[in-house]
Protein backbone atom coordinates (compact mmCIF):
# COMPACT_ATOMS: atom_id res chain seq x y z
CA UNK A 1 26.80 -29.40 -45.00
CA UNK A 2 29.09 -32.03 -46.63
CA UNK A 3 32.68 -31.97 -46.11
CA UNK A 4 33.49 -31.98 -50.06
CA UNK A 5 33.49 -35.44 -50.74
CA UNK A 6 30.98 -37.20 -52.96
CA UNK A 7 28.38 -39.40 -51.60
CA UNK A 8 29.94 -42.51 -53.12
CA UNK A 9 33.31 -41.51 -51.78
CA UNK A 10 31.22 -41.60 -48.22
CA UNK A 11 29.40 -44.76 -48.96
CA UNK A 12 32.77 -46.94 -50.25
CA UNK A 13 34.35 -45.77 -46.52
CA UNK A 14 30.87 -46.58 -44.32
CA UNK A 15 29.97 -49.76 -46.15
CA UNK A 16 33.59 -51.02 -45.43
CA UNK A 17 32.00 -51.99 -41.90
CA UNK A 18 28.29 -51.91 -42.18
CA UNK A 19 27.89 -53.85 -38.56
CA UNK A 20 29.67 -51.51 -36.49
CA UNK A 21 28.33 -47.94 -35.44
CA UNK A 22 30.44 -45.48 -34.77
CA UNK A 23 29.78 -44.11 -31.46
CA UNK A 24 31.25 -40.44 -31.78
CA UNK A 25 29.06 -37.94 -33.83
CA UNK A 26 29.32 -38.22 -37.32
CA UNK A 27 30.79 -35.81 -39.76
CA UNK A 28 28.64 -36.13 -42.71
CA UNK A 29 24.89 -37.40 -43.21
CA UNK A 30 23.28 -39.07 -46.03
CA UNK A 31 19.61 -39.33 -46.51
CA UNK A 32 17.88 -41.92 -48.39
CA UNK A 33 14.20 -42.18 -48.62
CA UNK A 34 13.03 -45.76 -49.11
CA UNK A 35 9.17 -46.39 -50.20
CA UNK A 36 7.05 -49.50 -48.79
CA UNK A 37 4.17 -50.74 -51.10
CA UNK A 38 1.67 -53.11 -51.53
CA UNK A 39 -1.84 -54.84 -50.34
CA UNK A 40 -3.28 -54.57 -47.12
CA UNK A 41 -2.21 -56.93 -44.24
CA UNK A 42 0.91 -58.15 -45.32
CA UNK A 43 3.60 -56.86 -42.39
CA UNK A 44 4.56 -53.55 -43.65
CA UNK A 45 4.28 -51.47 -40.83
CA UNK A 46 5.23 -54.15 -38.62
CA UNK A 47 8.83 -54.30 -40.61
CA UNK A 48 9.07 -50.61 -40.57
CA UNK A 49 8.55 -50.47 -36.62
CA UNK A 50 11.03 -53.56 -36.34
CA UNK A 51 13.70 -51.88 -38.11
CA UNK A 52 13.47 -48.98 -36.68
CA UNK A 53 12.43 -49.80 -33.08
CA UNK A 54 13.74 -52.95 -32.35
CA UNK A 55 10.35 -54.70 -31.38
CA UNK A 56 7.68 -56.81 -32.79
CA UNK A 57 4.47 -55.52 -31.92
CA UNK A 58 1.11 -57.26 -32.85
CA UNK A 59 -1.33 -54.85 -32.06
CA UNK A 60 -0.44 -52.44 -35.10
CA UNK A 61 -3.46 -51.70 -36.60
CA UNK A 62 -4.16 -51.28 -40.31
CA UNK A 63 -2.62 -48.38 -42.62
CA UNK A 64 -4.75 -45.66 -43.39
CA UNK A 65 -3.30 -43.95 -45.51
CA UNK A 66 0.38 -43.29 -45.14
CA UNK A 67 3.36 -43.82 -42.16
CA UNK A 68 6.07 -42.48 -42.10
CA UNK A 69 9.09 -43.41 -39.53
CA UNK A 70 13.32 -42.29 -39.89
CA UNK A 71 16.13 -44.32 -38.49
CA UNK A 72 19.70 -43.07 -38.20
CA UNK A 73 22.82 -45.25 -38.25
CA UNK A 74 26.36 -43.92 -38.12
CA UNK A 75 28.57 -45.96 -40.30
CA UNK A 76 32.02 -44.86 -39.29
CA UNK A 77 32.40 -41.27 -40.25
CA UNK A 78 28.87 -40.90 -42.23
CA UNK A 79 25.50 -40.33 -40.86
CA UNK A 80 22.78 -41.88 -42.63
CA UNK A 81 19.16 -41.25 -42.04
CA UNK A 82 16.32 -43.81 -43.67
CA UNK A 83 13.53 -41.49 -44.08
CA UNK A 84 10.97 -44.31 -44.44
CA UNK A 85 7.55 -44.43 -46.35
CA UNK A 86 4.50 -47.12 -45.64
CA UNK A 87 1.59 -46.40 -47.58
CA UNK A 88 -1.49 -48.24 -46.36
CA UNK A 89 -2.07 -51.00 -49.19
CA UNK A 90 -6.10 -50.24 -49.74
CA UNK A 91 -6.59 -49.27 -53.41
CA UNK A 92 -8.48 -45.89 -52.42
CA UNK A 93 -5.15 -44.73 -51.02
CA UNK A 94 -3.64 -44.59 -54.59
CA UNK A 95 -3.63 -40.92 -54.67
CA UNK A 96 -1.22 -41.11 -51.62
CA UNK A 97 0.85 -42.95 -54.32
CA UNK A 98 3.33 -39.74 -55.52
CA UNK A 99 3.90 -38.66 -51.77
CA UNK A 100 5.69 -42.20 -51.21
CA UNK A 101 7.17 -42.67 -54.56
CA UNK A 102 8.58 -38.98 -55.53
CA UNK A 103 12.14 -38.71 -54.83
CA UNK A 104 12.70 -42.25 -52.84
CA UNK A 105 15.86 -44.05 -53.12
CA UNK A 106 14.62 -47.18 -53.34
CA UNK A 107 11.14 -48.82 -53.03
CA UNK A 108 10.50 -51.67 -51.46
CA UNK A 109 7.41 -54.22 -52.98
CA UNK A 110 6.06 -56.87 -50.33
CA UNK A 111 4.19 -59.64 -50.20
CA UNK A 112 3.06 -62.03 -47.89
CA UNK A 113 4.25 -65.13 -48.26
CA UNK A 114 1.78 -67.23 -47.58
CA UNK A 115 -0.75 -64.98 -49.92
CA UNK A 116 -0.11 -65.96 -53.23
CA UNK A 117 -2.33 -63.53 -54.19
CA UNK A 118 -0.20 -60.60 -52.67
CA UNK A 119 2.85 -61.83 -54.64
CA UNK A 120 0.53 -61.46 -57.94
CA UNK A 121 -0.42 -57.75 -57.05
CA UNK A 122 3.64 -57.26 -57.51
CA UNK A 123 3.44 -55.74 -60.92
CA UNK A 124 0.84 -53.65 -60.61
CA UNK A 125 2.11 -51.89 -57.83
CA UNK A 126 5.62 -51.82 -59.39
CA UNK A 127 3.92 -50.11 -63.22
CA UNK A 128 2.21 -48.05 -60.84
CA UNK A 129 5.15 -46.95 -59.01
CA UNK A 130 7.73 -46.73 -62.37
CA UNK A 131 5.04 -44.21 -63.29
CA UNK A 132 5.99 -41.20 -60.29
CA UNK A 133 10.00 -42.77 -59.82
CA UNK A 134 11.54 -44.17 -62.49
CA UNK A 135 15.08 -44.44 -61.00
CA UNK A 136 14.26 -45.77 -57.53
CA UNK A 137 15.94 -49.25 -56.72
CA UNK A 138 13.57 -52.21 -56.74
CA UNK A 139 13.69 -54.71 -54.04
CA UNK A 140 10.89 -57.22 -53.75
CA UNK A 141 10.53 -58.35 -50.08
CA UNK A 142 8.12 -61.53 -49.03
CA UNK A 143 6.81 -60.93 -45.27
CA UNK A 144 6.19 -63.77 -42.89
CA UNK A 145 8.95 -65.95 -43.45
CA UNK A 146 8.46 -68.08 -39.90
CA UNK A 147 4.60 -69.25 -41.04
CA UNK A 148 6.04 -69.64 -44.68
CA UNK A 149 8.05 -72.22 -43.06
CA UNK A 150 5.54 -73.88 -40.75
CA UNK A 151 4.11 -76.53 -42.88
CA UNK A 152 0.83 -75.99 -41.14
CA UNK A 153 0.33 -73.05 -42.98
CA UNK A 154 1.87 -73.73 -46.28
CA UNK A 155 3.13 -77.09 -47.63
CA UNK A 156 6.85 -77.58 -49.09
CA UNK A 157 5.41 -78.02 -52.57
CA UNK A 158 3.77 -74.51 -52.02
CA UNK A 159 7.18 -73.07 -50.97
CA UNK A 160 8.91 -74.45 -54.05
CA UNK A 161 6.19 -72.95 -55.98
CA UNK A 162 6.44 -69.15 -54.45
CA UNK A 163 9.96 -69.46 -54.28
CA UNK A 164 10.61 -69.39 -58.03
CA UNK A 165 7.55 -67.40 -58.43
CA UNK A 166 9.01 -64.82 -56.53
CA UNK A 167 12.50 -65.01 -58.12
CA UNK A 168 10.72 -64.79 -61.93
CA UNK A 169 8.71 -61.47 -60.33
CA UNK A 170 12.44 -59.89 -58.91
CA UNK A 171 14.22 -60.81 -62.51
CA UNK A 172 11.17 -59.12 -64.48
CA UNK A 173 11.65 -56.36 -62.01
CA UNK A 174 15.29 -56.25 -62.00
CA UNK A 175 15.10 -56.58 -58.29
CA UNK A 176 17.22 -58.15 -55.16
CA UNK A 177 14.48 -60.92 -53.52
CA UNK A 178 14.60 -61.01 -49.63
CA UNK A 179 12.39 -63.20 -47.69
CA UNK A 180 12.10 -61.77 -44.27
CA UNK A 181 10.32 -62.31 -41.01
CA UNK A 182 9.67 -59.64 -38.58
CA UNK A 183 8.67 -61.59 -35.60
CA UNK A 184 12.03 -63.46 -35.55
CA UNK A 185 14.04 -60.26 -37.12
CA UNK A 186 15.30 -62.70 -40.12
CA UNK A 187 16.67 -60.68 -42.81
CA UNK A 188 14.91 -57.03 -41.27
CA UNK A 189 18.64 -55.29 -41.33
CA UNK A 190 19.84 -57.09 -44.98
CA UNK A 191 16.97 -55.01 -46.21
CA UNK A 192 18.55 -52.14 -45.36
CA UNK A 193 21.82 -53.14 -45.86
CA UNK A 194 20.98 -53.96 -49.42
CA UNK A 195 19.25 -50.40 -50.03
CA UNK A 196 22.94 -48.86 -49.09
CA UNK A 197 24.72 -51.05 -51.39
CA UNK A 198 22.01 -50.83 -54.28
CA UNK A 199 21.95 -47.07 -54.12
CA UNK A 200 25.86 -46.42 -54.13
CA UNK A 201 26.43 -49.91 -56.61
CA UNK A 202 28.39 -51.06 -53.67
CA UNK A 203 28.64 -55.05 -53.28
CA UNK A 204 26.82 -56.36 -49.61
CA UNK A 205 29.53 -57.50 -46.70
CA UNK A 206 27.90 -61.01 -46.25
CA UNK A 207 26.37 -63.96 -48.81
CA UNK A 208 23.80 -64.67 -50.68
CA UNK A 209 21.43 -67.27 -49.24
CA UNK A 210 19.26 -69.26 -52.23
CA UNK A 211 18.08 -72.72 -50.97
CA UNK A 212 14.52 -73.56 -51.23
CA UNK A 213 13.04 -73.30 -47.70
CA UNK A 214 16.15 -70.76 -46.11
CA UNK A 215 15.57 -67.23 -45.68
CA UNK A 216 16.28 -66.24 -49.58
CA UNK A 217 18.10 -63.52 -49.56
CA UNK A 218 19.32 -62.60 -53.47
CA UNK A 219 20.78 -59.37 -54.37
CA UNK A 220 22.10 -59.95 -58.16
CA UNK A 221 19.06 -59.83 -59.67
CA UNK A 222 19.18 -61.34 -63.49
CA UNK A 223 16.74 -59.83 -65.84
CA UNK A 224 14.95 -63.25 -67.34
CA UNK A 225 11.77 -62.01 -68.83
């Protein structure tokens, strides 16, 4: 039961802090439910178990169909519970589609980025989502930041180029870009962080990061198209 005050009221008092957990129970609990789409093989159940476990393990195997993992953090006097939603990126798992969508919070789009091709799926999976959830916050995340970096797998004209591709795909969307790695845990908790702030219009405790080659990490997303 809540205590009487509204969700934002909660929200302006956690987010004052974001980094440090209370350790006694907390009075109140918020729950967001936060969707995770697009293709196959791009890191999003590895992100999910990151967040939410702590680890980076390589021997997850392939979505089929949908996972579905919760994480609660106590921000001061609020509880709030991530009910999280990974549906398996394999077009004959569309139907699944409404079960992640309906009701979430925020969905999150990923790519990887070192698949161009997974960044162009982006707006199809975003009409596709608009189409059960409406309202949900937008955040476009690319996957695999620590090979996106490794000039053996993708040159620095090639990050220049999916940079500002990605950027023009957020400002279509109206969406916060993160670039994230889960191996290394770059970015994993901003995700999160950013879902709090988006949801209650609250502004993030730490900077944006937008040089070509860093971990981009954007949250004042500019509608250019």
């Amino acid at each position: 039961m809540y205590s009487g005050r509204t969700s934002r009221e909660m929200m302006d008092s956690a987010m004052a802090d974001t980094t440090a957990y209370a350790e006694t129970e907390a009075d109140d609990e918020i729950v967001i439910k936060v969707g995770m789409l697009g293709d196959a093989q791009i890191g999003k159940t590895t992100l999910m178990v990151r967040y939410v476990f702590g680890q980076f393990d390589q021997t997850i195997v392939q979505t089929l169909g949908v996972n579905y993992l919760e994480k609660t953090i106590h921000l001061r006097n609020t509880r709030v519970r991530f009910s999280i939603w990974d549906l398996g990126g394999e077009r004959e798992f569309l139907n699944m589609l409404p079960l992640v969508c309906s009701d979430s919070s925020a969905i999150l789009f990923l790519f990887d980025l070192t698949r161009r091709d997974t960044l162009n799926s982006i707006p199809q999976w975003f009409r596709q989502a608009r189409a059960f959830n409406g309202s949900a916050v937008p955040i476009l995340v690319g996957t695999k930041y620590d090979k996106f970096v490794d000039d053996l797998w993708v040159s620095k004209e090639e990050r220049y180029v999916v940079t500002e591709q990605a950027r023009a795909v957020a400002r279509a969307m109206q969406a916060p870009v993160i670039f994230c790695s889960s191996m290394h845990s770059i970015n994993v908790k901003s995700i999160f962080k950013i879902v709090l702030s988006k949801t209650f219009d609250l502004r993030p405790n730490f900077e944006e990061i937008k040089e070509i080659g860093a971990p981009i990490l954007e949250f004042n997303p500019r509608s250019g198209i």
